[in-house]
Structure formats: structure tokens, C-alpha cells
PDB file of N, CA and C in Angstrom:
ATOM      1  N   UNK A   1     129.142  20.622 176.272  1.00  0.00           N
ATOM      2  CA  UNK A   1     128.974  21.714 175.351  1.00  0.00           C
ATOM      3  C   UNK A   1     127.475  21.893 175.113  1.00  0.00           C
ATOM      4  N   UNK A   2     127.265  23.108 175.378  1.00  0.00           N
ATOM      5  CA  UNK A   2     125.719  23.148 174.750  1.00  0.00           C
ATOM      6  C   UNK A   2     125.593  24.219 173.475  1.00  0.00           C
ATOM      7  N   UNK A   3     124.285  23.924 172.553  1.00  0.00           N
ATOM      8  CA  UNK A   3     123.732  24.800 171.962  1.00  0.00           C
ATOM      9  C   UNK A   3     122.683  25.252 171.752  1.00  0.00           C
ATOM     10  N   UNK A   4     122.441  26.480 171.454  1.00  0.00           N
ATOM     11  CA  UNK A   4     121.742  27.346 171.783  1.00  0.00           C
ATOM     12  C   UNK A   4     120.456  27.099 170.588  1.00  0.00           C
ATOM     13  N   UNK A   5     119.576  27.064 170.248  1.00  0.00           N
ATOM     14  CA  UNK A   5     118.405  26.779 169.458  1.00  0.00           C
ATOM     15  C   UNK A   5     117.436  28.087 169.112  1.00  0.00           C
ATOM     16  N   UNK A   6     118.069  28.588 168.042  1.00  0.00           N
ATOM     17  CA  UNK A   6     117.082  30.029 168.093  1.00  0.00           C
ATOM     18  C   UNK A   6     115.444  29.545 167.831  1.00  0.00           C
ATOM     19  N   UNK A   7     114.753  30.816 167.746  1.00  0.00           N
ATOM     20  CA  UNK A   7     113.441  30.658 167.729  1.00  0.00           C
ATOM     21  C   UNK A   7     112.601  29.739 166.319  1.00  0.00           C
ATOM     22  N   UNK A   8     113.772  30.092 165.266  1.00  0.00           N
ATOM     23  CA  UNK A   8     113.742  29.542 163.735  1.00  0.00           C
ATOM     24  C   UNK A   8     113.815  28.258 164.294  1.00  0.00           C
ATOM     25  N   UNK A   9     114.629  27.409 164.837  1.00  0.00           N
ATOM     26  CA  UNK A   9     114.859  25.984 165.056  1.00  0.00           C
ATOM     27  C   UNK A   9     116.303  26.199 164.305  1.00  0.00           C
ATOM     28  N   UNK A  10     116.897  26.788 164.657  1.00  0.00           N
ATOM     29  CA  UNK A  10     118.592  27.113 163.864  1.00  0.00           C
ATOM     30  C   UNK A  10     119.122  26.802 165.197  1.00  0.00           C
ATOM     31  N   UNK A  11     120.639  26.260 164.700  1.00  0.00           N
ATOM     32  CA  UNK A  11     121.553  26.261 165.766  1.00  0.00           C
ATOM     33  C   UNK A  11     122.803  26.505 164.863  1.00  0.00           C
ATOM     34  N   UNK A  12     123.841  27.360 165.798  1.00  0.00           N
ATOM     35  CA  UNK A  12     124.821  27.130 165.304  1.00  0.00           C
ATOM     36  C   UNK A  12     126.219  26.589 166.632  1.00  0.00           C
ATOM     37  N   UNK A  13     126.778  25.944 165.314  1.00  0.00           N
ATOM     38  CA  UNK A  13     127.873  24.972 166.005  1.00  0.00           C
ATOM     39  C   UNK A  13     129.461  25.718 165.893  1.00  0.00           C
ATOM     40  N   UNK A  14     130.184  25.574 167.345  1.00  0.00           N
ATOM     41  CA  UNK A  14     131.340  26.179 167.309  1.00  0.00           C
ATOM     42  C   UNK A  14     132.087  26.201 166.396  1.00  0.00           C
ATOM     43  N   UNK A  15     133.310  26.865 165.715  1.00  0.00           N
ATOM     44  CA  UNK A  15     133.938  26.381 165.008  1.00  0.00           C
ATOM     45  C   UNK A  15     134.307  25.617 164.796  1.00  0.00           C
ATOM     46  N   UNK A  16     135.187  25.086 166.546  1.00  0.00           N
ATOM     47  CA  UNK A  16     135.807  23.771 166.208  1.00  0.00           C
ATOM     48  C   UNK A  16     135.481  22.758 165.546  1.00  0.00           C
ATOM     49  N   UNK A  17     134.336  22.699 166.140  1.00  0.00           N
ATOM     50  CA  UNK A  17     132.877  21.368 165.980  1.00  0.00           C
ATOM     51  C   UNK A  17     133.373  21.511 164.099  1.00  0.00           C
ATOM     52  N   UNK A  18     132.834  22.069 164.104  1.00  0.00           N
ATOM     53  CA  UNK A  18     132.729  21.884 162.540  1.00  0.00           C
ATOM     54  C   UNK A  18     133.988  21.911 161.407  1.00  0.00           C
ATOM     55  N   UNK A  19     135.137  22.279 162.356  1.00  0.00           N
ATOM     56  CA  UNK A  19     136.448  22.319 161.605  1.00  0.00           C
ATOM     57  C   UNK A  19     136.621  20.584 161.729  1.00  0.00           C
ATOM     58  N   UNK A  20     136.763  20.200 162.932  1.00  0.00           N
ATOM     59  CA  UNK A  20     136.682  18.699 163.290  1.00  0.00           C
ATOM     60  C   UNK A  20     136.223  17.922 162.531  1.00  0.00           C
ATOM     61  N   UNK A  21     134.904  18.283 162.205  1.00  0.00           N
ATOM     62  CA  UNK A  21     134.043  17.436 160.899  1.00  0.00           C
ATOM     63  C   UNK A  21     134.818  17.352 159.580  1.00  0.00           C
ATOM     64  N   UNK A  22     135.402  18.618 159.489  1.00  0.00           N
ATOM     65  CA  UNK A  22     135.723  18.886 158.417  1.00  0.00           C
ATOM     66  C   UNK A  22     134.587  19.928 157.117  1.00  0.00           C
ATOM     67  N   UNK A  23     133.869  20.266 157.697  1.00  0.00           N
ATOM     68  CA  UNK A  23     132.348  20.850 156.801  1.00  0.00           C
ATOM     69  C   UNK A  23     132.614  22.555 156.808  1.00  0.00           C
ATOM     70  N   UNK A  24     132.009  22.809 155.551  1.00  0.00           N
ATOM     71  CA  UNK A  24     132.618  24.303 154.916  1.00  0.00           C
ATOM     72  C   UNK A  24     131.298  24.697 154.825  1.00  0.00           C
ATOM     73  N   UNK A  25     130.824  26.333 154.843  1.00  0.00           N
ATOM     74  CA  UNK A  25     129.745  26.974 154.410  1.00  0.00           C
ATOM     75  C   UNK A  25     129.288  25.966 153.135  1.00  0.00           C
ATOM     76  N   UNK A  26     127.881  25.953 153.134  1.00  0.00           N
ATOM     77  CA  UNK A  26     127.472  25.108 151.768  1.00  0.00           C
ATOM     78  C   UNK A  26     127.488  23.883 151.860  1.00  0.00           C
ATOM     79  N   UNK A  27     127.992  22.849 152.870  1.00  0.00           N
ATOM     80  CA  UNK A  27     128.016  21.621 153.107  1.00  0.00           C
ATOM     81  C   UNK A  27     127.240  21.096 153.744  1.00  0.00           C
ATOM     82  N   UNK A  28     126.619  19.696 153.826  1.00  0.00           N
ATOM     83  CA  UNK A  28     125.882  19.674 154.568  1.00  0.00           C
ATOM     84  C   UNK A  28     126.282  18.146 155.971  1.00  0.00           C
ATOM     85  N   UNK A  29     125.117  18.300 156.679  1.00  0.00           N
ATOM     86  CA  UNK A  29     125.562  17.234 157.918  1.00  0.00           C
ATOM     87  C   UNK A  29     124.535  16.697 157.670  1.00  0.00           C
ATOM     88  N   UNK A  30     124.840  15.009 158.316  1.00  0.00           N
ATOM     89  CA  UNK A  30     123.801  14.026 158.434  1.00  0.00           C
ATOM     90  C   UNK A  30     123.679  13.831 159.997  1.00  0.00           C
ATOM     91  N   UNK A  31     122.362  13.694 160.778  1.00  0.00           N
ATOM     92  CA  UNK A  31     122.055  13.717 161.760  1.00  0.00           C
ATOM     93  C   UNK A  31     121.409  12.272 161.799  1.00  0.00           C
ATOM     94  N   UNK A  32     121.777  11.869 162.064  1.00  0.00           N
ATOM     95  CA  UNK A  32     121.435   9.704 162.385  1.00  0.00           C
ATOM     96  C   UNK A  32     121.162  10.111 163.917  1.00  0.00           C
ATOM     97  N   UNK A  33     120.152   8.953 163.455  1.00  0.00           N
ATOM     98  CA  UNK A  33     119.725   8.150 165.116  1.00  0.00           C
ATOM     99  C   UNK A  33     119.767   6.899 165.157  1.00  0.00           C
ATOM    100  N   UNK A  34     120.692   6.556 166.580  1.00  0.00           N
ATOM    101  CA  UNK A  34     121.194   4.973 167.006  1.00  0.00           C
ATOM    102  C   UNK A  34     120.213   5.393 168.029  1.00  0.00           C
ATOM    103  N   UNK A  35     120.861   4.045 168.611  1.00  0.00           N
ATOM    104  CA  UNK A  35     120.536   3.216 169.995  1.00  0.00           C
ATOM    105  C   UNK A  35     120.553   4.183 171.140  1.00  0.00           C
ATOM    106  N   UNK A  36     122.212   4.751 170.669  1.00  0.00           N
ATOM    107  CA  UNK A  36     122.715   5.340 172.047  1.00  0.00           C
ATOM    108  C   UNK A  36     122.553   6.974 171.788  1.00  0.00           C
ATOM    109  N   UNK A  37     121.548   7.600 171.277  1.00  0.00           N
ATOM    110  CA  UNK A  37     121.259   9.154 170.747  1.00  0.00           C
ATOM    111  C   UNK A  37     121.238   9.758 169.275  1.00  0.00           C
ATOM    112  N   UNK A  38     121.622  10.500 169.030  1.00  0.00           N
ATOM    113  CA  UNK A  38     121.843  10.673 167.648  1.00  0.00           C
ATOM    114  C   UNK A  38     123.356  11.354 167.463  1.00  0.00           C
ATOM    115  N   UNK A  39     123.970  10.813 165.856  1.00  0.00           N
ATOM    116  CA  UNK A  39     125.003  11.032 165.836  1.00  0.00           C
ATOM    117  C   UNK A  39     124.986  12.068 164.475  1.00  0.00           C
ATOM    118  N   UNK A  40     126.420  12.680 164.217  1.00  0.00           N
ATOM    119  CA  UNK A  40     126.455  13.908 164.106  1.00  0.00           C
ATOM    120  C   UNK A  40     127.559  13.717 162.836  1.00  0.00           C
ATOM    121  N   UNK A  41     127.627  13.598 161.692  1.00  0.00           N
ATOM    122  CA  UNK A  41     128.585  13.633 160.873  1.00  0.00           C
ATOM    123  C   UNK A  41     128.412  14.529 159.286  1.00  0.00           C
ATOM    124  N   UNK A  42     129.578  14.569 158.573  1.00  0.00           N
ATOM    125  CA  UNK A  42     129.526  15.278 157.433  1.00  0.00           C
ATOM    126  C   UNK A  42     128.888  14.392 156.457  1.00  0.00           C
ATOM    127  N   UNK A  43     128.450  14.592 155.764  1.00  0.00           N
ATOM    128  CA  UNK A  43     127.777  14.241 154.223  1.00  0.00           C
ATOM    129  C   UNK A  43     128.810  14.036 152.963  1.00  0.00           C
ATOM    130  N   UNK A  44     129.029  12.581 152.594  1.00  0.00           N
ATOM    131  CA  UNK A  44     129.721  12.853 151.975  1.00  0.00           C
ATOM    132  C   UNK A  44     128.953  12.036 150.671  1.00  0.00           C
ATOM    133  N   UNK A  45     129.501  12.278 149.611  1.00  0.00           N
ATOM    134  CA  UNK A  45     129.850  11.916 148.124  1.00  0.00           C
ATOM    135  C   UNK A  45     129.950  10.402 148.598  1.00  0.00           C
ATOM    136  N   UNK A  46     129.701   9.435 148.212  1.00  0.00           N
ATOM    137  CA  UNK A  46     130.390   7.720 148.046  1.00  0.00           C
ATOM    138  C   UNK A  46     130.475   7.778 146.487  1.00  0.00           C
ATOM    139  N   UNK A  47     131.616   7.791 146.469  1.00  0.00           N
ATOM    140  CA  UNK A  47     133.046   7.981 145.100  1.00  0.00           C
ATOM    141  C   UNK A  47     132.821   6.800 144.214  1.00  0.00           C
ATOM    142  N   UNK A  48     132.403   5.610 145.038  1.00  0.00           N
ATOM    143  CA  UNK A  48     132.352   4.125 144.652  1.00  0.00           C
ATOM    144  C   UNK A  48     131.148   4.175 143.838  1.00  0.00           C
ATOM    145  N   UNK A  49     129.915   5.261 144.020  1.00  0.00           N
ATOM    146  CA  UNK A  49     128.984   5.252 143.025  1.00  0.00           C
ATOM    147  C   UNK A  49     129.268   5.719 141.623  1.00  0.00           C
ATOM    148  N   UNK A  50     130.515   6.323 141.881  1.00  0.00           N
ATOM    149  CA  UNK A  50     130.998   7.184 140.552  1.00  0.00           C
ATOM    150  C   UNK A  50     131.410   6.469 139.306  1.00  0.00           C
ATOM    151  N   UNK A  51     131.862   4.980 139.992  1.00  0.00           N
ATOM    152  CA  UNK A  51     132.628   4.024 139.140  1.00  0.00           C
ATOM    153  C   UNK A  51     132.319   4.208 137.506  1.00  0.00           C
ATOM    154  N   UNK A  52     130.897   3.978 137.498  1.00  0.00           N
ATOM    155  CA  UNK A  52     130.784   3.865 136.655  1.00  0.00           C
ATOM    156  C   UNK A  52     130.702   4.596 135.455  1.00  0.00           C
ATOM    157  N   UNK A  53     131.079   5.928 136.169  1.00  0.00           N
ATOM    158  CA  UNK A  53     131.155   7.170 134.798  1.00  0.00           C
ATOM    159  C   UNK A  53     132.690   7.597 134.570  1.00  0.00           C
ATOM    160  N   UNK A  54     133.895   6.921 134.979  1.00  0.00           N
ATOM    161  CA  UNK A  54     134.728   7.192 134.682  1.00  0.00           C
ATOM    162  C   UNK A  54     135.241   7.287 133.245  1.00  0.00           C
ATOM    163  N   UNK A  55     134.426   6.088 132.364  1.00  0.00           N
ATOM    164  CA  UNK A  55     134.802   6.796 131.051  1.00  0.00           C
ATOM    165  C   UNK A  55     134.424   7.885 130.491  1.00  0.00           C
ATOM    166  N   UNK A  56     133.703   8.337 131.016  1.00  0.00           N
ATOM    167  CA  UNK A  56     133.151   9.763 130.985  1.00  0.00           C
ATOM    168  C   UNK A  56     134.190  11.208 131.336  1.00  0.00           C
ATOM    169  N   UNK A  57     135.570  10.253 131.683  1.00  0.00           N
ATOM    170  CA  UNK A  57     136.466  11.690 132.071  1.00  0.00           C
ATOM    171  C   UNK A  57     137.339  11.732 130.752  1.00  0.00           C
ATOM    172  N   UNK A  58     137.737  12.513 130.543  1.00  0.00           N
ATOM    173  CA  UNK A  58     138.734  12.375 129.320  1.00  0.00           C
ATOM    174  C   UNK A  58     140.336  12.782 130.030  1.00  0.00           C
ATOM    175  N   UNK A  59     140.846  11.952 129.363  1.00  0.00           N
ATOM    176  CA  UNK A  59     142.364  12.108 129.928  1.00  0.00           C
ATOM    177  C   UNK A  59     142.730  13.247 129.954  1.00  0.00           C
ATOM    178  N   UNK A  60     144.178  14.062 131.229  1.00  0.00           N
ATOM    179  CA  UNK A  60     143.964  15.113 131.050  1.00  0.00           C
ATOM    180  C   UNK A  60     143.022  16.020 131.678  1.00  0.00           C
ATOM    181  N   UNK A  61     141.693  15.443 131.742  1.00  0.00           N
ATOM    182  CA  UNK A  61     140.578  16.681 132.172  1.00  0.00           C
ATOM    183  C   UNK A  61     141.066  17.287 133.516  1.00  0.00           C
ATOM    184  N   UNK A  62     141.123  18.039 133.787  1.00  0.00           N
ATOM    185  CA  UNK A  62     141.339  18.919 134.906  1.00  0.00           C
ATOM    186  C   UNK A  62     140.217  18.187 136.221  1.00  0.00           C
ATOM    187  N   UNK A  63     140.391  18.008 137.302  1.00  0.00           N
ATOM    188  CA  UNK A  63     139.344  17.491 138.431  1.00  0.00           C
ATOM    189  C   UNK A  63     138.552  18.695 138.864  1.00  0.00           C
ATOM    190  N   UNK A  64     136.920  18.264 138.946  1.00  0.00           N
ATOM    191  CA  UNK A  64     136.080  19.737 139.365  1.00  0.00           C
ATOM    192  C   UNK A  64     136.064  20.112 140.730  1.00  0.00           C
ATOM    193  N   UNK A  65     136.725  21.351 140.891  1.00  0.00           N
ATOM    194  CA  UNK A  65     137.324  22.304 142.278  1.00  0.00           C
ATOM    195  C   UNK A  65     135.366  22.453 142.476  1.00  0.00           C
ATOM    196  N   UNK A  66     135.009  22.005 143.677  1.00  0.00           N
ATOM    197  CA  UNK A  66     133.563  22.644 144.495  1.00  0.00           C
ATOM    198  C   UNK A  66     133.813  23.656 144.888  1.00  0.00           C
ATOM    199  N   UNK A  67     134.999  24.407 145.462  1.00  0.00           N
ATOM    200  CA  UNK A  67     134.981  25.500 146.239  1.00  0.00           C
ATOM    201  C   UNK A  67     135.119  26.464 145.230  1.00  0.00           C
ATOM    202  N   UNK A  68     136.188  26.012 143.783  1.00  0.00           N
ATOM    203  CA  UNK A  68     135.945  27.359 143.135  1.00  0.00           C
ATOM    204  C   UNK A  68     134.747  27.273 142.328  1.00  0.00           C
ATOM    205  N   UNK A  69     133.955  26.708 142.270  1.00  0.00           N
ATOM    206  CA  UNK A  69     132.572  26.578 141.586  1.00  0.00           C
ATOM    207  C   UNK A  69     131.240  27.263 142.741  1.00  0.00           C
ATOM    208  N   UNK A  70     131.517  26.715 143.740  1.00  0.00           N
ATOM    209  CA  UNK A  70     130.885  28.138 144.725  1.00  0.00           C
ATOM    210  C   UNK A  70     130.830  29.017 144.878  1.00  0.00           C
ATOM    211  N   UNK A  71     132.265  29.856 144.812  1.00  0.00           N
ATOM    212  CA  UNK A  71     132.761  30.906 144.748  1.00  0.00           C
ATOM    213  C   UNK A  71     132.506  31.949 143.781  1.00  0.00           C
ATOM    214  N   UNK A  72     132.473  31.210 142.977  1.00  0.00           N
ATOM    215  CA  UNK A  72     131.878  31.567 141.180  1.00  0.00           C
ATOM    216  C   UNK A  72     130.903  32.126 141.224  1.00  0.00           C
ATOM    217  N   UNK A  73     130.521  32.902 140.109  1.00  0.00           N
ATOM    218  CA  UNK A  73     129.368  32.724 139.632  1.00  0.00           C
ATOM    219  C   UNK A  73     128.678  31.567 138.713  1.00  0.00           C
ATOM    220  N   UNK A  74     127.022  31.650 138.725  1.00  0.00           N
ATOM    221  CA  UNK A  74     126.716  30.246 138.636  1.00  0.00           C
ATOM    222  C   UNK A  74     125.250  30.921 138.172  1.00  0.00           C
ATOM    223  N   UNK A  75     124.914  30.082 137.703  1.00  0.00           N
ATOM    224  CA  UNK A  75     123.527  29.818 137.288  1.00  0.00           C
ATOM    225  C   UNK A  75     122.822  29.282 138.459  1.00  0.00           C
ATOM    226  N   UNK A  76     121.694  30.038 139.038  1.00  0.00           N
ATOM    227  CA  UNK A  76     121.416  29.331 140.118  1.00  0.00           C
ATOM    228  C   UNK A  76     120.398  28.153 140.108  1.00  0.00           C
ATOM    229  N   UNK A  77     120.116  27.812 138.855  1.00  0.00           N
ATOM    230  CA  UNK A  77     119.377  26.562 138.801  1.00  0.00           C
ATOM    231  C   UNK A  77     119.934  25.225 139.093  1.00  0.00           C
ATOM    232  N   UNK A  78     121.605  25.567 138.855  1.00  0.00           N
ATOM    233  CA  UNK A  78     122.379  24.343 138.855  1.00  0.00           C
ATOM    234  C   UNK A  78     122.278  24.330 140.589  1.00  0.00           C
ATOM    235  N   UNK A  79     122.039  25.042 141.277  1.00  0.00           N
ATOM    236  CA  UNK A  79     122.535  24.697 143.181  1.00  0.00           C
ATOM    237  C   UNK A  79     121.423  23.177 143.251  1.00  0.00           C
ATOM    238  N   UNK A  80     121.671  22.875 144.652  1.00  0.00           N
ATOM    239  CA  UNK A  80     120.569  21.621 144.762  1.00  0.00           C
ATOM    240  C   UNK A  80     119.849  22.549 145.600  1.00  0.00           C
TER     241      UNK A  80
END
């Protein structure tokens, strides 16, 4: 499979590629380098850092939807 490298230094990746990953508009990828080239994966959250704010949820609380908070409107100071 190849890709194409516009003049920006942009590439874009087939769908599949990225359905495979699992990665949505707005998400991002981590590009590592091994031994054997560089490897190609989604970015995720480690949940296990979260531990420690769980008392911070209140029973009940509803879990925060990312996609409908994207979708949204937003204050754009909150984006990263």
C-alpha cells in the first residue's frame, strides 16, 4: 500500500486503515519507532491513570460521550 505525501507533509490514510485502528475525525495516532521501522497506532487515554479521581464521579453521573461533545458546540478554549 502506498501513500501519497502532499506538498504540506499531509498524508491521508485509506479508510480501512483507519477504521482498523479504530480512529475518528479528531483523534489522534502515535507514530513509534522500533528496531524493525516505525509503527502506527491509535492514541489512547490509559484509564489506569484515572484511578485516582474516581471519587470525583458521583453516583448516577451520566459517563462523558466525546463524540457528542465534538459535535457540540463548545467553547473553543476547552479543544487541546
Amino acid at each position: 500500500m502506498y501513500i501519497k505525501i502532499t506538498s504540506k507533509r499531509q498524508a491521508t490514510f485509506p479508510k480501512h486503515v483507519l477504521e482498523s485502528l479504530g480512529v475518528e475525525p479528531g483523534d489522534q495516532i502515535e507514530l513509534r519507532e522500533t528496531e524493525e521501522g516505525y509503527v502506527l497506532r491509535p492514541r489512547r487515554i490509559d484509564l489506569s491513570l484515572l484511578g485516582g479521581l474516581h471519587h470525583l464521579i458521583k453516583p448516577g453521573q451520566e459517563p462523558f460521550d466525546i463524540r457528542k461533545f465534538r459535535e457540540g458546540t463548545y467553547d473553543s478554549s476547552l479543544r487541546d
